[in-house]
Protein backbone atom coordinates (compact mmCIF):
# COMPACT_ATOMS: atom_id res chain seq x y z
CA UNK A 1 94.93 62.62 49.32
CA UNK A 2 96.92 64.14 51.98
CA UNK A 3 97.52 68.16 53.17
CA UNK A 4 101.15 67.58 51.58
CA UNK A 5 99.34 66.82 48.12
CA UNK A 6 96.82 69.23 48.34
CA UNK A 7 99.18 72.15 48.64
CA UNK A 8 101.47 70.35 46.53
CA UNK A 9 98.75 70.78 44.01
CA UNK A 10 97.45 74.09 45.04
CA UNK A 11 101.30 75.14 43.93
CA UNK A 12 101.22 73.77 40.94
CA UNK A 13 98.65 75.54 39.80
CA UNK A 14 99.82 79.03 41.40
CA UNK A 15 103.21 78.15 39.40
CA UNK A 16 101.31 77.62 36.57
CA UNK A 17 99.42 81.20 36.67
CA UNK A 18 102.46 83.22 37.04
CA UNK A 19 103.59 81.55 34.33
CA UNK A 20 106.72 79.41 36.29
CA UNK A 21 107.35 75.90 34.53
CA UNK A 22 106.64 74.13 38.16
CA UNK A 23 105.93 74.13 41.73
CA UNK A 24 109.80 73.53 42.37
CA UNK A 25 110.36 77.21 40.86
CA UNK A 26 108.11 78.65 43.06
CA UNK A 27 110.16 80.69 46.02
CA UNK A 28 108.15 82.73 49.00
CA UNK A 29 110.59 85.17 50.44
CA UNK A 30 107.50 86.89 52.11
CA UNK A 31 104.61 86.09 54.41
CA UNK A 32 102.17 88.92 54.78
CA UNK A 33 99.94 87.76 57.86
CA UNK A 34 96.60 88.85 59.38
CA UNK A 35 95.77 89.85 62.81
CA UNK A 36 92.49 88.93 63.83
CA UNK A 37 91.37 85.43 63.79
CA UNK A 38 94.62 84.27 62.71
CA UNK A 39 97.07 85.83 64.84
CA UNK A 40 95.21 86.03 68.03
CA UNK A 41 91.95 84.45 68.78
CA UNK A 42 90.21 87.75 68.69
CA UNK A 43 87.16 87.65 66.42
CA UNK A 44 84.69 86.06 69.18
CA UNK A 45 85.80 89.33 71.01
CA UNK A 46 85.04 91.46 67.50
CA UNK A 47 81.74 90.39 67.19
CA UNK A 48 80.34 90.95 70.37
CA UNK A 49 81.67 94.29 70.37
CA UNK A 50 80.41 94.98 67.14
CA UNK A 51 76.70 93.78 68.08
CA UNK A 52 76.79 95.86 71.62
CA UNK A 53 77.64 98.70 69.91
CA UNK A 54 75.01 98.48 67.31
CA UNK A 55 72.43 97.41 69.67
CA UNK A 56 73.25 100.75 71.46
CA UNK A 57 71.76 102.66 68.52
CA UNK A 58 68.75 100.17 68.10
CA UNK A 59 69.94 98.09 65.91
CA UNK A 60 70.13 94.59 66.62
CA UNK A 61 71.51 92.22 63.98
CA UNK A 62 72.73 88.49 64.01
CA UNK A 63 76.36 88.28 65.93
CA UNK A 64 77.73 86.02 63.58
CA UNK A 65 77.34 88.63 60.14
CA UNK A 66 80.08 90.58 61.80
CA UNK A 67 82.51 87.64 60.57
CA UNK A 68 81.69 88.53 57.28
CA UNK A 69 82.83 92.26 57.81
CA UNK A 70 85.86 91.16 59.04
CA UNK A 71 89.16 93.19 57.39
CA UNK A 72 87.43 95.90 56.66
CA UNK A 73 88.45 99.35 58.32
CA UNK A 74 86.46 100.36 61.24
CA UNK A 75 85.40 103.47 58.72
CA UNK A 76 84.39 100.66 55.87
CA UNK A 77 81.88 98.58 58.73
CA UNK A 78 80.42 101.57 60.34
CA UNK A 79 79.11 102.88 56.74
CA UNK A 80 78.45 99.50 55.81
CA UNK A 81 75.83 99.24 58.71
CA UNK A 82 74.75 103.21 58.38
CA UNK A 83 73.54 102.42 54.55
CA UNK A 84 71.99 98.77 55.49
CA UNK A 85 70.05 100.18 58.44
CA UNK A 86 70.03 103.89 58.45
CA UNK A 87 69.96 104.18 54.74
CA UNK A 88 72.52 106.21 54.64
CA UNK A 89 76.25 106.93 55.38
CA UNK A 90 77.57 107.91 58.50
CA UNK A 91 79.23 111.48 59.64
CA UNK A 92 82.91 111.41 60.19
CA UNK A 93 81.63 112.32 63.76
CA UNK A 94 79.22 109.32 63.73
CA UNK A 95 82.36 106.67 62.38
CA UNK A 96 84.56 108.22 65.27
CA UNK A 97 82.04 107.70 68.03
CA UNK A 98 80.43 104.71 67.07
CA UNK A 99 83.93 103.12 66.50
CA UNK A 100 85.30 104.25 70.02
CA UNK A 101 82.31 102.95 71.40
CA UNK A 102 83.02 99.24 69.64
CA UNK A 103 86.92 99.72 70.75
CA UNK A 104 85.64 100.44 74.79
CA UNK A 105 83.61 97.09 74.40
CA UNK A 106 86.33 95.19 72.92
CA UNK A 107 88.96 96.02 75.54
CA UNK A 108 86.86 95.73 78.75
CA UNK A 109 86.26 92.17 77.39
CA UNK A 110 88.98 89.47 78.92
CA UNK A 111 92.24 89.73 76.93
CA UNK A 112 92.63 87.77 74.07
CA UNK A 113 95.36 84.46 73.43
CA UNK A 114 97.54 83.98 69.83
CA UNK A 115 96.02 81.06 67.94
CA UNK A 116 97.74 78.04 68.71
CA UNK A 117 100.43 77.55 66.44
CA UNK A 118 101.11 81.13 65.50
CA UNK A 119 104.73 81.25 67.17
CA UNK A 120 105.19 77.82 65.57
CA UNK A 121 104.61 79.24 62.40
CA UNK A 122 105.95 82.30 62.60
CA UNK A 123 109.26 80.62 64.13
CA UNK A 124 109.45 78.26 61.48
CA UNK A 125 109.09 81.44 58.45
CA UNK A 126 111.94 83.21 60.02
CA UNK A 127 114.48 79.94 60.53
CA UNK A 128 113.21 80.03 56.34
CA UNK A 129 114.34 83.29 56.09
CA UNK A 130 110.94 84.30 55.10
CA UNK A 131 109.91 87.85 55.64
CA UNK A 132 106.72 88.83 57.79
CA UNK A 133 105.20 91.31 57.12
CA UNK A 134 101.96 92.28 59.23
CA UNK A 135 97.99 93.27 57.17
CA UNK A 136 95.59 94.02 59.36
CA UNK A 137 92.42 96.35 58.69
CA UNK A 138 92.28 96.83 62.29
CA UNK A 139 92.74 99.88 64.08
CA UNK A 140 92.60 97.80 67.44
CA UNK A 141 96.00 99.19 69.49
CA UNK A 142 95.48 96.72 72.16
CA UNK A 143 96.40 93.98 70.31
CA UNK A 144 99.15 95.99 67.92
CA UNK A 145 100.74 97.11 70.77
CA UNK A 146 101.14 93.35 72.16
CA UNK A 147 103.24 91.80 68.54
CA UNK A 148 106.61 92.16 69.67
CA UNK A 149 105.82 90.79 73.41
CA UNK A 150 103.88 87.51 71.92
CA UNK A 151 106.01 87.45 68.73
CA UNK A 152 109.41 89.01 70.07
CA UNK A 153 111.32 90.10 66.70
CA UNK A 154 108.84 88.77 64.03
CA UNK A 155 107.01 92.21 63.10
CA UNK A 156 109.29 95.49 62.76
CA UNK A 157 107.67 98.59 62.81
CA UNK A 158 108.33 99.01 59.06
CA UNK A 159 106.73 95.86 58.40
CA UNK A 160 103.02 96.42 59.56
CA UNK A 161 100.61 97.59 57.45
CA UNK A 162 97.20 98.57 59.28
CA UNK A 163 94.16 100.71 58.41
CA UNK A 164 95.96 103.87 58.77
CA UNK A 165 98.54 102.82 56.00
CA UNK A 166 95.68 102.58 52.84
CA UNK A 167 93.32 104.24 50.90
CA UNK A 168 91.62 101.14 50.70
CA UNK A 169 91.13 98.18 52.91
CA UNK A 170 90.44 95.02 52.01
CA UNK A 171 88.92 93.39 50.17
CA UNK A 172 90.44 96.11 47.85
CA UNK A 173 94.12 94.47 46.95
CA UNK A 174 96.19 97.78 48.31
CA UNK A 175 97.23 96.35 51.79
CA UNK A 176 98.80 93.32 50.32
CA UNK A 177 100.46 95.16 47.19
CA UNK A 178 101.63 97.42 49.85
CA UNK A 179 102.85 95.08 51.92
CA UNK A 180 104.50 93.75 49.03
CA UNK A 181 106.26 96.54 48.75
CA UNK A 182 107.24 96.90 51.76
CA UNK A 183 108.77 93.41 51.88
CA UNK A 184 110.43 93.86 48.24
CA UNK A 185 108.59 91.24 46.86
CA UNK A 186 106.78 90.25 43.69
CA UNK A 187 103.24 88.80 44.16
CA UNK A 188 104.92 85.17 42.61
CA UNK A 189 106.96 85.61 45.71
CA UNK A 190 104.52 86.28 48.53
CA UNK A 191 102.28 83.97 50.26
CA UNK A 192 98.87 85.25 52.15
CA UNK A 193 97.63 84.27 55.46
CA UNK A 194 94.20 84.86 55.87
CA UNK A 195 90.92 83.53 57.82
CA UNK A 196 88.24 85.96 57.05
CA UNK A 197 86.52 85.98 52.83
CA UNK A 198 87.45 89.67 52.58
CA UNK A 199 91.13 89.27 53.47
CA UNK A 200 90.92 86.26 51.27
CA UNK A 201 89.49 87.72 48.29
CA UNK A 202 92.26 90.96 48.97
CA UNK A 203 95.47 88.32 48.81
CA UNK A 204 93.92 86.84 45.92
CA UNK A 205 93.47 89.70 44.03
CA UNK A 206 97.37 90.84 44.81
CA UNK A 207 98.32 87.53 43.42
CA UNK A 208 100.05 86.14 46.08
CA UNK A 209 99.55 82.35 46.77
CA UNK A 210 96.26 83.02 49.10
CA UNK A 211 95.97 80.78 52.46
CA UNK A 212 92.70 80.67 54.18
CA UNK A 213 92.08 79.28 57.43
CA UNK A 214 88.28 78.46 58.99
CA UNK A 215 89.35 79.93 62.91
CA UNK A 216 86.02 80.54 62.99
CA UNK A 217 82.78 79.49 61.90
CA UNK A 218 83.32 80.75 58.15
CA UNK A 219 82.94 77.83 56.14
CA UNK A 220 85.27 76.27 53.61
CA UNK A 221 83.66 76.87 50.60
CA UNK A 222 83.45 80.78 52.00
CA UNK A 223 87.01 80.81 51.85
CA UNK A 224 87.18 79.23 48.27
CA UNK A 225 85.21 80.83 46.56
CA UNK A 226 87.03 84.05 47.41
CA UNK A 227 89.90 82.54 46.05
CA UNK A 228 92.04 81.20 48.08
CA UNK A 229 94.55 78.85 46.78
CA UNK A 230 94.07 75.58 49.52
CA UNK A 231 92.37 76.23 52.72
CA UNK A 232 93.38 74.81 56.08
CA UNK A 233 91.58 74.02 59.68
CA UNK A 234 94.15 76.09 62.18
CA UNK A 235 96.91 77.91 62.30
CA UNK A 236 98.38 75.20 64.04
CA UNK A 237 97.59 73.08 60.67
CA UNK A 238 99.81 75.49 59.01
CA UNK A 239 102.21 75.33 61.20
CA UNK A 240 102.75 71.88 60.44
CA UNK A 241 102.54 71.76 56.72
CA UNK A 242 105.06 75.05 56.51
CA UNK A 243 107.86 72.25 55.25
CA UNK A 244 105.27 71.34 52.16
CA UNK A 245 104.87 75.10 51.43
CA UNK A 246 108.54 76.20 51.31
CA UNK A 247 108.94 72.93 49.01
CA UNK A 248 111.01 71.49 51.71
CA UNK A 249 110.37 67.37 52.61
């Protein structure tokens, strides 16, 4: 079976949930993209910061867990951490520190490349006429601040939605519905981009058509079993199967 049949089938049956009588009725006008790990090559970065800064209060922890946190808000993993280690939740003085301290670490750290095949991609959605619209739990301005010089007129302002936008981060479904919203789109209309299982499980619960993408060493059936509607190697993978998506041979 190739990718073309796989998402071929993965449409199908998103078709078939919203109740649409086939794949061929099935029309993305929105793609509502993360940052991290699928953007930009970043999360390497992430989780070393993450560990430094943890190690700096005596905790030391496997690197790799911090994959698993990814999409939360900075807020969500510093509590997440206080009550596994500490027992406890962290001050709004601790969250602001102990995040600065993990931002410091991140950006003295060599700066970070766009996944291959993200201008690809994101190229190919506009010449669509596909809508991008940007979901990222990060509060990382670094790599905000560098969209519109690596993507030049992909992301307007209006169409980012980051952890100061929500209530809730993911995996809670708000920054996709919101996104949504932001687009003017229906979830039967949107399509998730995603490599991490909490963004995953987020799209999915939106009901958009959920895309997950192993950037890192997350495995497949991670990905899956958060619900994501086909998952793919790369972004670059993507990138190359965007004809298959939009239903265009």
């Amino acid at each position: 079976m190739t990718q073309k049949d796989d998402i071929a089938g993965a449409l199908r049956r998103f078709a078939a949930r919203h109740g649409l009588a086939s794949e061929q009725e099935v029309r993305f006008r929105a793609a509502l993209i993360d940052m991290d790990g699928t953007l930009y090559d970043s999360m390497g970065h992430h989780t070393l910061a993450w560990h430094r800064m943890m190690r700096d209060i005596g905790i030391d922890t496997d690197r790799d867990r911090f994959y698993l946190f990814e999409g939360m808000t900075g807020k969500a993993t510093v509590n997440l951490l206080f009550r596994e280690y500490l027992h406890r939740d962290a001050t709004d003085e601790e969250v602001a520190e102990h995040y600065h301290r993990k931002t410091v670490y991140f950006n003295e750290m060599p700066q970070v490349c766009p996944m291959p095949g993200a201008a690809e991609l994101l190229g190919r959605l506009q010449s669509a006429g596909i809508a991008c619209v940007l979901v990222t739990g990060s509060g990382q301005r670094s790599l905000i601040e560098r969209l519109e010089r690596d993507f030049p007129g992909v992301f307007s302002p209006g169409m980012m939605i980051t952890a100061a936008d929500v209530e809730h981060g993911k995996p809670h479904p708000e920054p996709y519905l919101k996104a949504m919203e932001r687009a003017g789109v229906a979830a039967h209309e949107a399509v998730v981009i995603e490599n991490a299982p909490l963004g995953v499980r987020a799209g999915a619960a939106s009901g958009a058509f959920t895309i997950g993408l192993t950037t890192g060493p997350v495995p497949v059936e991670a990905l899956s079993n958060e619900g994501a509607d086909i998952v793919l190697p790369s972004m670059q993978a993507l990138a190359d199967s965007v004809g298959a998506l939009l239903l265009k041979y």
